[in-house]
C-alpha atoms as a PDB file:
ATOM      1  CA  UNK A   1     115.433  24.386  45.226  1.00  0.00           C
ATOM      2  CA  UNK A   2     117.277  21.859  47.368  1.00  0.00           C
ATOM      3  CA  UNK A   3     116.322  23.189  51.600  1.00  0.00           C
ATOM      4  CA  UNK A   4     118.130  21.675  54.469  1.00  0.00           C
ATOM      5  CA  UNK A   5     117.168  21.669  57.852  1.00  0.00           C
ATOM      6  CA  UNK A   6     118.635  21.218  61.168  1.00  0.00           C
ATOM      7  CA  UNK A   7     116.903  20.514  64.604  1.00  0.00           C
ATOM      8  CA  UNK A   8     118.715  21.322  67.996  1.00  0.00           C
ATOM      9  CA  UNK A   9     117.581  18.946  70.624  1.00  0.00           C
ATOM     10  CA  UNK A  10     117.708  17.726  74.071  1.00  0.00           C
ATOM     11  CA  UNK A  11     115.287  15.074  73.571  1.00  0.00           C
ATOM     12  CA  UNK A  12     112.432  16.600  75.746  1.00  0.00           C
ATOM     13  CA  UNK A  13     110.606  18.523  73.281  1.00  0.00           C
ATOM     14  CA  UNK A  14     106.366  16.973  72.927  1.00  0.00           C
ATOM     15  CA  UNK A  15     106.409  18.702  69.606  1.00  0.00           C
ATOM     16  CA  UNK A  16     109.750  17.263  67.546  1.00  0.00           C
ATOM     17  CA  UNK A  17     107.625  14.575  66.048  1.00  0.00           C
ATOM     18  CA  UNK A  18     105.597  17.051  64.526  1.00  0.00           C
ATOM     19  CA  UNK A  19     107.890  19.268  63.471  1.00  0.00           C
ATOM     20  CA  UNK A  20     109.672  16.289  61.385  1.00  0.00           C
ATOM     21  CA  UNK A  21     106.518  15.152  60.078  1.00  0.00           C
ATOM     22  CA  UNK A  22     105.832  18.905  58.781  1.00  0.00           C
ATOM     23  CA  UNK A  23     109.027  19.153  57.582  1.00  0.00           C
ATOM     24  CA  UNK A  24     108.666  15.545  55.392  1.00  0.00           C
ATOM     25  CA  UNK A  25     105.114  17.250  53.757  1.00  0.00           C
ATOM     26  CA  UNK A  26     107.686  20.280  52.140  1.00  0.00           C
ATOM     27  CA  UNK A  27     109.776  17.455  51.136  1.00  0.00           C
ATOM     28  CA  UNK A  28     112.711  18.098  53.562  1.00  0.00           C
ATOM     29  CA  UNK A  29     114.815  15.635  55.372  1.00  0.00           C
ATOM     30  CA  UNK A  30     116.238  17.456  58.546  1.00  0.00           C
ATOM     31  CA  UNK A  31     119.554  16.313  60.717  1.00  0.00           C
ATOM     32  CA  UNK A  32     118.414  15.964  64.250  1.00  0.00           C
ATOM     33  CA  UNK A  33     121.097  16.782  66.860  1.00  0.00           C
ATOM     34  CA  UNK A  34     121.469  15.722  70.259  1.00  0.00           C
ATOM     35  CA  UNK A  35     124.008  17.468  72.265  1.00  0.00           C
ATOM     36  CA  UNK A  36     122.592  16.328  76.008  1.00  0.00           C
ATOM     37  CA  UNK A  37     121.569  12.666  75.501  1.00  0.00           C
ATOM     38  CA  UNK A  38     120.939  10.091  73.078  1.00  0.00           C
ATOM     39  CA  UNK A  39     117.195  10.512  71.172  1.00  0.00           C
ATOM     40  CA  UNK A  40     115.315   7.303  70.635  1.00  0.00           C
ATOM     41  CA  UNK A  41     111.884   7.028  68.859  1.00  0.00           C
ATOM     42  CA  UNK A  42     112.576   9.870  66.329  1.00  0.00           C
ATOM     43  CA  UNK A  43     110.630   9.508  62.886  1.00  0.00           C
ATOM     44  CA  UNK A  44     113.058   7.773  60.191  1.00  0.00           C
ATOM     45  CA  UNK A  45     111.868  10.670  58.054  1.00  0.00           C
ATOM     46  CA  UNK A  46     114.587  12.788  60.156  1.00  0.00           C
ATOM     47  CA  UNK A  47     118.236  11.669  60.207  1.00  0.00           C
ATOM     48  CA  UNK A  48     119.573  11.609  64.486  1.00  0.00           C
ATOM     49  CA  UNK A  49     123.572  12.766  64.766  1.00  0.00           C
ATOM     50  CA  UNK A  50     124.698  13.134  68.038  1.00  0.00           C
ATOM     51  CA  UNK A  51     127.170  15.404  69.222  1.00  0.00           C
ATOM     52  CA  UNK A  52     127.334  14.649  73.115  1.00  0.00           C
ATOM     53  CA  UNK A  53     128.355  18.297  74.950  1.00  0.00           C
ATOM     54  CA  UNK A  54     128.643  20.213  72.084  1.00  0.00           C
ATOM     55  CA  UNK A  55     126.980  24.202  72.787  1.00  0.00           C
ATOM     56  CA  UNK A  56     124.011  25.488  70.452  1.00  0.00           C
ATOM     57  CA  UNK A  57     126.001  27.716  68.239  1.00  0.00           C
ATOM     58  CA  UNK A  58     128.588  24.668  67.253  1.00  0.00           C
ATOM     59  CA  UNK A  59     125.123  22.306  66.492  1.00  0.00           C
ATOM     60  CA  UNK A  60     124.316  25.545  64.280  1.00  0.00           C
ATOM     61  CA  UNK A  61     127.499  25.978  62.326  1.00  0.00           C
ATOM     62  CA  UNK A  62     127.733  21.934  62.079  1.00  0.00           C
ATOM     63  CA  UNK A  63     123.866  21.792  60.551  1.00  0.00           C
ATOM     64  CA  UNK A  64     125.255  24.872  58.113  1.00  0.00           C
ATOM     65  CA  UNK A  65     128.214  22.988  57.144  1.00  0.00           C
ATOM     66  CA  UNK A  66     126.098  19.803  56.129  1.00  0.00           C
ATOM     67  CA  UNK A  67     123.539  21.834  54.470  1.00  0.00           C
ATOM     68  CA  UNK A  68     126.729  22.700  52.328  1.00  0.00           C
ATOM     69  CA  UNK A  69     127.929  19.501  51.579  1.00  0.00           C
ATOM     70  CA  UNK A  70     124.246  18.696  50.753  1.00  0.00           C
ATOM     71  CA  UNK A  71     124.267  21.146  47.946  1.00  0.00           C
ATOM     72  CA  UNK A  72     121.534  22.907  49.833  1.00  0.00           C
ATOM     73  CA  UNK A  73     120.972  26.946  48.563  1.00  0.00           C
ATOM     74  CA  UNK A  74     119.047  27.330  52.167  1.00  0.00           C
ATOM     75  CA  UNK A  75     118.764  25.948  55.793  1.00  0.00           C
ATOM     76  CA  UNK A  76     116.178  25.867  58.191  1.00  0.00           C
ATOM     77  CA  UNK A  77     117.537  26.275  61.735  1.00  0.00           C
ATOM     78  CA  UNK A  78     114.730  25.290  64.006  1.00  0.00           C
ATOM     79  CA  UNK A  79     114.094  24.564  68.016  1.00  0.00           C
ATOM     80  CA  UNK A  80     112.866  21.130  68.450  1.00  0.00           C
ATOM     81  CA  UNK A  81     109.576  22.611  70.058  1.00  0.00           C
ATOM     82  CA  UNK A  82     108.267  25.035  67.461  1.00  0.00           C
ATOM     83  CA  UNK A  83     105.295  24.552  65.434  1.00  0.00           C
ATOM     84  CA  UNK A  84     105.136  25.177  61.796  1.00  0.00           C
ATOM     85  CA  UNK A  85     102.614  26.429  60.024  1.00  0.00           C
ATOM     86  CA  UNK A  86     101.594  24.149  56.564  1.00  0.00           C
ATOM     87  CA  UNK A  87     104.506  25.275  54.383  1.00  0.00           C
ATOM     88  CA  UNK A  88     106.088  27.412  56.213  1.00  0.00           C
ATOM     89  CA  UNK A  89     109.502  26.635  55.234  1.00  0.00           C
ATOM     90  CA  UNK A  90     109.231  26.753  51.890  1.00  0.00           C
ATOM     91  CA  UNK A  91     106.881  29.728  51.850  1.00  0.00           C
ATOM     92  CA  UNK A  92     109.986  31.733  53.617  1.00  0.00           C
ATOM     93  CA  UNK A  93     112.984  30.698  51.200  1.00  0.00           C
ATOM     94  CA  UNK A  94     110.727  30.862  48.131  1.00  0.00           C
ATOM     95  CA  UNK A  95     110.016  34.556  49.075  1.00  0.00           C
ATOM     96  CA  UNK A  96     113.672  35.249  50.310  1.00  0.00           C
ATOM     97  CA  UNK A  97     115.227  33.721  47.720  1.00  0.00           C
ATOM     98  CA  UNK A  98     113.997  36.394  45.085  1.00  0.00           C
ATOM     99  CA  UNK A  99     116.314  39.169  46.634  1.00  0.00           C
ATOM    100  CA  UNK A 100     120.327  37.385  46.461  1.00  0.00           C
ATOM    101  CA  UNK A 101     121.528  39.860  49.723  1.00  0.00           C
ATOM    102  CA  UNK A 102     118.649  38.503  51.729  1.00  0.00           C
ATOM    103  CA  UNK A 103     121.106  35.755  53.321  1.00  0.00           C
ATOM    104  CA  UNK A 104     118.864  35.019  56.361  1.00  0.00           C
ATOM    105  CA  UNK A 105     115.190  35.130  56.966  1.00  0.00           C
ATOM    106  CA  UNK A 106     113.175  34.572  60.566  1.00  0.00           C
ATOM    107  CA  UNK A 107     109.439  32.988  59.956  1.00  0.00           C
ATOM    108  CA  UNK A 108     106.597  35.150  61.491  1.00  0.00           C
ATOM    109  CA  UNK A 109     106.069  34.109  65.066  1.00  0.00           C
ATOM    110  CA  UNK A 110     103.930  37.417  65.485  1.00  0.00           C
ATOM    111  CA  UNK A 111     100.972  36.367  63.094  1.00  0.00           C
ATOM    112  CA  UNK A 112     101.488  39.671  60.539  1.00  0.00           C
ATOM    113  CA  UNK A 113      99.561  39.424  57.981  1.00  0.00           C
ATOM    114  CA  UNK A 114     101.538  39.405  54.608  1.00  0.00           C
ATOM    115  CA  UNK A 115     100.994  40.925  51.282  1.00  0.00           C
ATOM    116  CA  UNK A 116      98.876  40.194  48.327  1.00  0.00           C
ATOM    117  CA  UNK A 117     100.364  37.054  47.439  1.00  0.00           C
ATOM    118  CA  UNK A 118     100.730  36.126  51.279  1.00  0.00           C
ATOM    119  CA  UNK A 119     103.994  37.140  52.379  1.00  0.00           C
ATOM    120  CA  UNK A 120     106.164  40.147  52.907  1.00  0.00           C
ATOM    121  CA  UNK A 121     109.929  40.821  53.906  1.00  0.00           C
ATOM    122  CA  UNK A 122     109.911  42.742  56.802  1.00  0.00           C
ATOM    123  CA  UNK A 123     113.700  44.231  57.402  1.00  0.00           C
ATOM    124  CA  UNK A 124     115.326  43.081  60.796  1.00  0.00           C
ATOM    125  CA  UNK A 125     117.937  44.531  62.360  1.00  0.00           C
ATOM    126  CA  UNK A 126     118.265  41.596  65.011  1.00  0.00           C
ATOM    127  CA  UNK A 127     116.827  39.288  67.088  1.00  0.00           C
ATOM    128  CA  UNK A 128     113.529  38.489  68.531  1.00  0.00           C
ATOM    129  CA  UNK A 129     114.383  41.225  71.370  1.00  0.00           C
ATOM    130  CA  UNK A 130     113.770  43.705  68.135  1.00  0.00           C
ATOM    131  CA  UNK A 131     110.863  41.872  66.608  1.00  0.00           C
ATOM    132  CA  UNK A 132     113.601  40.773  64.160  1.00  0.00           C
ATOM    133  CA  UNK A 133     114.840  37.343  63.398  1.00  0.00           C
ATOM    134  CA  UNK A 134     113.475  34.604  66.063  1.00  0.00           C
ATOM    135  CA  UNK A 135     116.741  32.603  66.782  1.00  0.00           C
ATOM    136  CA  UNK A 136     114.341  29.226  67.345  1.00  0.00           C
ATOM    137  CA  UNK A 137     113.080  29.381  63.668  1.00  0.00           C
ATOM    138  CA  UNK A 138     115.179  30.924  60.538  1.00  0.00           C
ATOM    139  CA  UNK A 139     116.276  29.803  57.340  1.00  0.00           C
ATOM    140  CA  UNK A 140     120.264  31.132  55.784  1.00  0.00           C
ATOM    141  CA  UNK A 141     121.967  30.988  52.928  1.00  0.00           C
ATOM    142  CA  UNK A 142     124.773  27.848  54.398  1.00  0.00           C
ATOM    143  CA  UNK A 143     127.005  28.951  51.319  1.00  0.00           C
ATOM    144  CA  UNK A 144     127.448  32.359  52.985  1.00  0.00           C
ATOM    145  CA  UNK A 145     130.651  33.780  54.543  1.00  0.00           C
ATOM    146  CA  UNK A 146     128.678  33.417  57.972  1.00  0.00           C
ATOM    147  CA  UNK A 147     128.681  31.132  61.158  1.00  0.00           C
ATOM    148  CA  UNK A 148     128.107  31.522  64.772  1.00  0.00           C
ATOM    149  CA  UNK A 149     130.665  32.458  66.900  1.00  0.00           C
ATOM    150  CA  UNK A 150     130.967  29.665  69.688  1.00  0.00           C
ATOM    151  CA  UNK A 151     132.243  31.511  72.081  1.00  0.00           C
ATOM    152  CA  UNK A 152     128.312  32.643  72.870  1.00  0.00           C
ATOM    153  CA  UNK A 153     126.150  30.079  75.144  1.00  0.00           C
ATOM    154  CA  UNK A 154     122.868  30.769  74.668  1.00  0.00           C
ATOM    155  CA  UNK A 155     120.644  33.494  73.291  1.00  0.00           C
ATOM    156  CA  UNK A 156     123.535  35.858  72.400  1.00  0.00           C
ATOM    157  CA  UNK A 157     124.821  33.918  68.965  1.00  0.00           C
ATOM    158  CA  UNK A 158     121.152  34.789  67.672  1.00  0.00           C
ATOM    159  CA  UNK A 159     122.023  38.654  67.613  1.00  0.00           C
ATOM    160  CA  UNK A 160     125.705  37.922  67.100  1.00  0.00           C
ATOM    161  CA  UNK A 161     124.917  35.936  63.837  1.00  0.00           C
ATOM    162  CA  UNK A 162     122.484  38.700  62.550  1.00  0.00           C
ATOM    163  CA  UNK A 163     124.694  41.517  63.403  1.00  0.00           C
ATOM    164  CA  UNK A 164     127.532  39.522  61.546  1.00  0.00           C
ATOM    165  CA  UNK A 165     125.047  38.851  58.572  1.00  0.00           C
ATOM    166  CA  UNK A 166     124.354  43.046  58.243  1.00  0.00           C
ATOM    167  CA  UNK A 167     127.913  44.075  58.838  1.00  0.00           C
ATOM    168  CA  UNK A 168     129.106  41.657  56.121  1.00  0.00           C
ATOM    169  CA  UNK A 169     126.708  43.577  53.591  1.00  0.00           C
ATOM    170  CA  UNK A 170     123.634  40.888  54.224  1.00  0.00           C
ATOM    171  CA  UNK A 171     120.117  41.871  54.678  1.00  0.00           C
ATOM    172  CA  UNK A 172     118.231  39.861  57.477  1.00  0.00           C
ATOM    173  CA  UNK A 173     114.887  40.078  57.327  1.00  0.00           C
ATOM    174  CA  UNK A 174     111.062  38.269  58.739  1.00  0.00           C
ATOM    175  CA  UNK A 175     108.865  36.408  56.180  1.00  0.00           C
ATOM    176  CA  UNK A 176     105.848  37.706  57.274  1.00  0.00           C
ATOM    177  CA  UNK A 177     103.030  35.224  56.729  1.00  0.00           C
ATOM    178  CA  UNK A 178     105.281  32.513  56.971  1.00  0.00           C
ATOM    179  CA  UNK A 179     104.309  31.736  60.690  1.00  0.00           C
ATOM    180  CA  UNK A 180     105.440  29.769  63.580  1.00  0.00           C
ATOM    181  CA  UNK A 181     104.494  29.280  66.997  1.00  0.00           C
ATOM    182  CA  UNK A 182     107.142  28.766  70.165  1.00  0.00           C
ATOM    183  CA  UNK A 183     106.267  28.170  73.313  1.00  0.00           C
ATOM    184  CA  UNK A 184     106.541  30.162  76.689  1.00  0.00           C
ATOM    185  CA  UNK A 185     108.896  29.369  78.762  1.00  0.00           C
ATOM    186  CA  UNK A 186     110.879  27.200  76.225  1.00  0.00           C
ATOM    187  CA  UNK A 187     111.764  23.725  76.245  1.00  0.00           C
ATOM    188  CA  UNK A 188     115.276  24.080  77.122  1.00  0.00           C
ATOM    189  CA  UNK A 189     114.225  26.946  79.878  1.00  0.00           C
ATOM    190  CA  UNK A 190     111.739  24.688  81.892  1.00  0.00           C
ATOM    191  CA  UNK A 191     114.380  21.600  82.018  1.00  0.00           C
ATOM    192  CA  UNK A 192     117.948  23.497  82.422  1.00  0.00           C
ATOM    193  CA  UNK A 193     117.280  26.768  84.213  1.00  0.00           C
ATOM    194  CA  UNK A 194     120.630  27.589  84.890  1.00  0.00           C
ATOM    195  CA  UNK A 195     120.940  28.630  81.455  1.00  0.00           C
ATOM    196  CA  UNK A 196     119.268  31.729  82.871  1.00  0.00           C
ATOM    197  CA  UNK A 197     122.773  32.543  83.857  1.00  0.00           C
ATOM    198  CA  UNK A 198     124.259  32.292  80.500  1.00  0.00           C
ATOM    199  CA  UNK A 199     122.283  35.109  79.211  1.00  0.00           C
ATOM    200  CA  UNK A 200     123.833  37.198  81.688  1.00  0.00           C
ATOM    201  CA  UNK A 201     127.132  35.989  80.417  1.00  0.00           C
ATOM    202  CA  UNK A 202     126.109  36.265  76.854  1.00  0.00           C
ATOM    203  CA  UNK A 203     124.661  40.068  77.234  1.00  0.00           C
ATOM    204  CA  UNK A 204     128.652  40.412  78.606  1.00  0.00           C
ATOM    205  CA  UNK A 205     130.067  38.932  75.464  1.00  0.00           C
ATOM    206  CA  UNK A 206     127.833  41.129  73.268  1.00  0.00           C
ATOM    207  CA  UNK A 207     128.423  44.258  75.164  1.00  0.00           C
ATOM    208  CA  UNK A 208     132.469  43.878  74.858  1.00  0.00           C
ATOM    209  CA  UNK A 209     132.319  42.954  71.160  1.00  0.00           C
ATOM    210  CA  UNK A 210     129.721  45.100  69.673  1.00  0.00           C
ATOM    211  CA  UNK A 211     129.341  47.630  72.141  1.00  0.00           C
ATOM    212  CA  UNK A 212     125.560  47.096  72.391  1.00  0.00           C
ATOM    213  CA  UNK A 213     123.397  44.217  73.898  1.00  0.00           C
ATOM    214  CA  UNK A 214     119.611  43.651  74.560  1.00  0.00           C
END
């Protein structure tokens, strides 16, 4: 089964290195893309696009769109700073890929235990905020009827794009026991804290077009 990948980045992360290199031992070649500044130094194993003020959620549908042209049947969507746990990518599409209407799956960043063979599909009904689908590390189907809407700046596209997923007759769910680690406060949180504001403005957004919000 042919997986994609796609890395966000602002070019500050200690742990993108690693994250390509993990990626290269599942055999997956990931597009990394720079919407703040021009990366230098990143492993040839990854391939660097550069899409100079673009926001998250266009990176997002851009990587999908790719992954399509690639002929890939899933795509990992991951922060430049997470940490991956020894085949965690594969572990996650292998399981989700059993069940067609699973069209996007969140790795375990809560360390649950899965089932007998390892992992488990939890349900989620949204983001992280519901100990649902972490936006920093998920794999979708790309060939779906489903992008982000770019209208969100930051945080609110993650429960957007899962709320979309459900109401289009999806299932989201976690991978349980296919785990990764993110780091508190974030990468793009320590370097650009004005995006602190753009929650605010992204609650807004979700508020007026779902009536709910986190």
């Amino acid at each position: 089964m042919k997986v994609a990948a796609v890395i966000p980045s602002i070019g500050l992360s200690p742990h993108l290195g690693a994250l390509v290199e993990a990626l290269a031992v599942e055999g997956i070649h990931p597009w990394v893309i720079s919407n703040r500044q021009r990366l230098d130094g990143v492993s040839a194993r990854a391939t660097v696009l550069h899409l100079p003020g673009a926001g998250l959620y266009h990176v997002w549908n851009f990587g999908l769109d790719l992954a399509v042209d690639a002929g890939a049947a899933w795509c990992a969507v991951l922060n430049d700073d997470v940490i991956l746990s020894p085949g965690a990518i594969r572990r996650a599409v292998d399981a989700a890929d059993v069940d067609p209407g699973v069209w996007i799956a969140g790795l375990d960043y809560e360390g649950v235990d899965g089932g007998p063979d390892g992992v488990r599909l939890r349900p989620a009904v949204g983001s992280y905020h519901t100990h649902g689908v972490g936006g920093f590390a998920f794999c979708i189907r790309p060939d779906v009827d489903v992008r982000c809407d770019e209208s969100f700046e930051w945080w609110g596209g993650d429960d957007d794009l899962i709320w979309t997923v459900l109401d289009k007759g999806g299932r989201a769910v976690v991978v349980e026991g296919a785990r990764v680690s993110h780091p508190c406060p974030e990468t793009s949180a320590v370097h650009f804290p004005e995006l602190e504001a753009a929650k605010g403005r992204d609650r807004e957004r979700l508020a007026a077009k779902w009536g709910r919000a986190w």
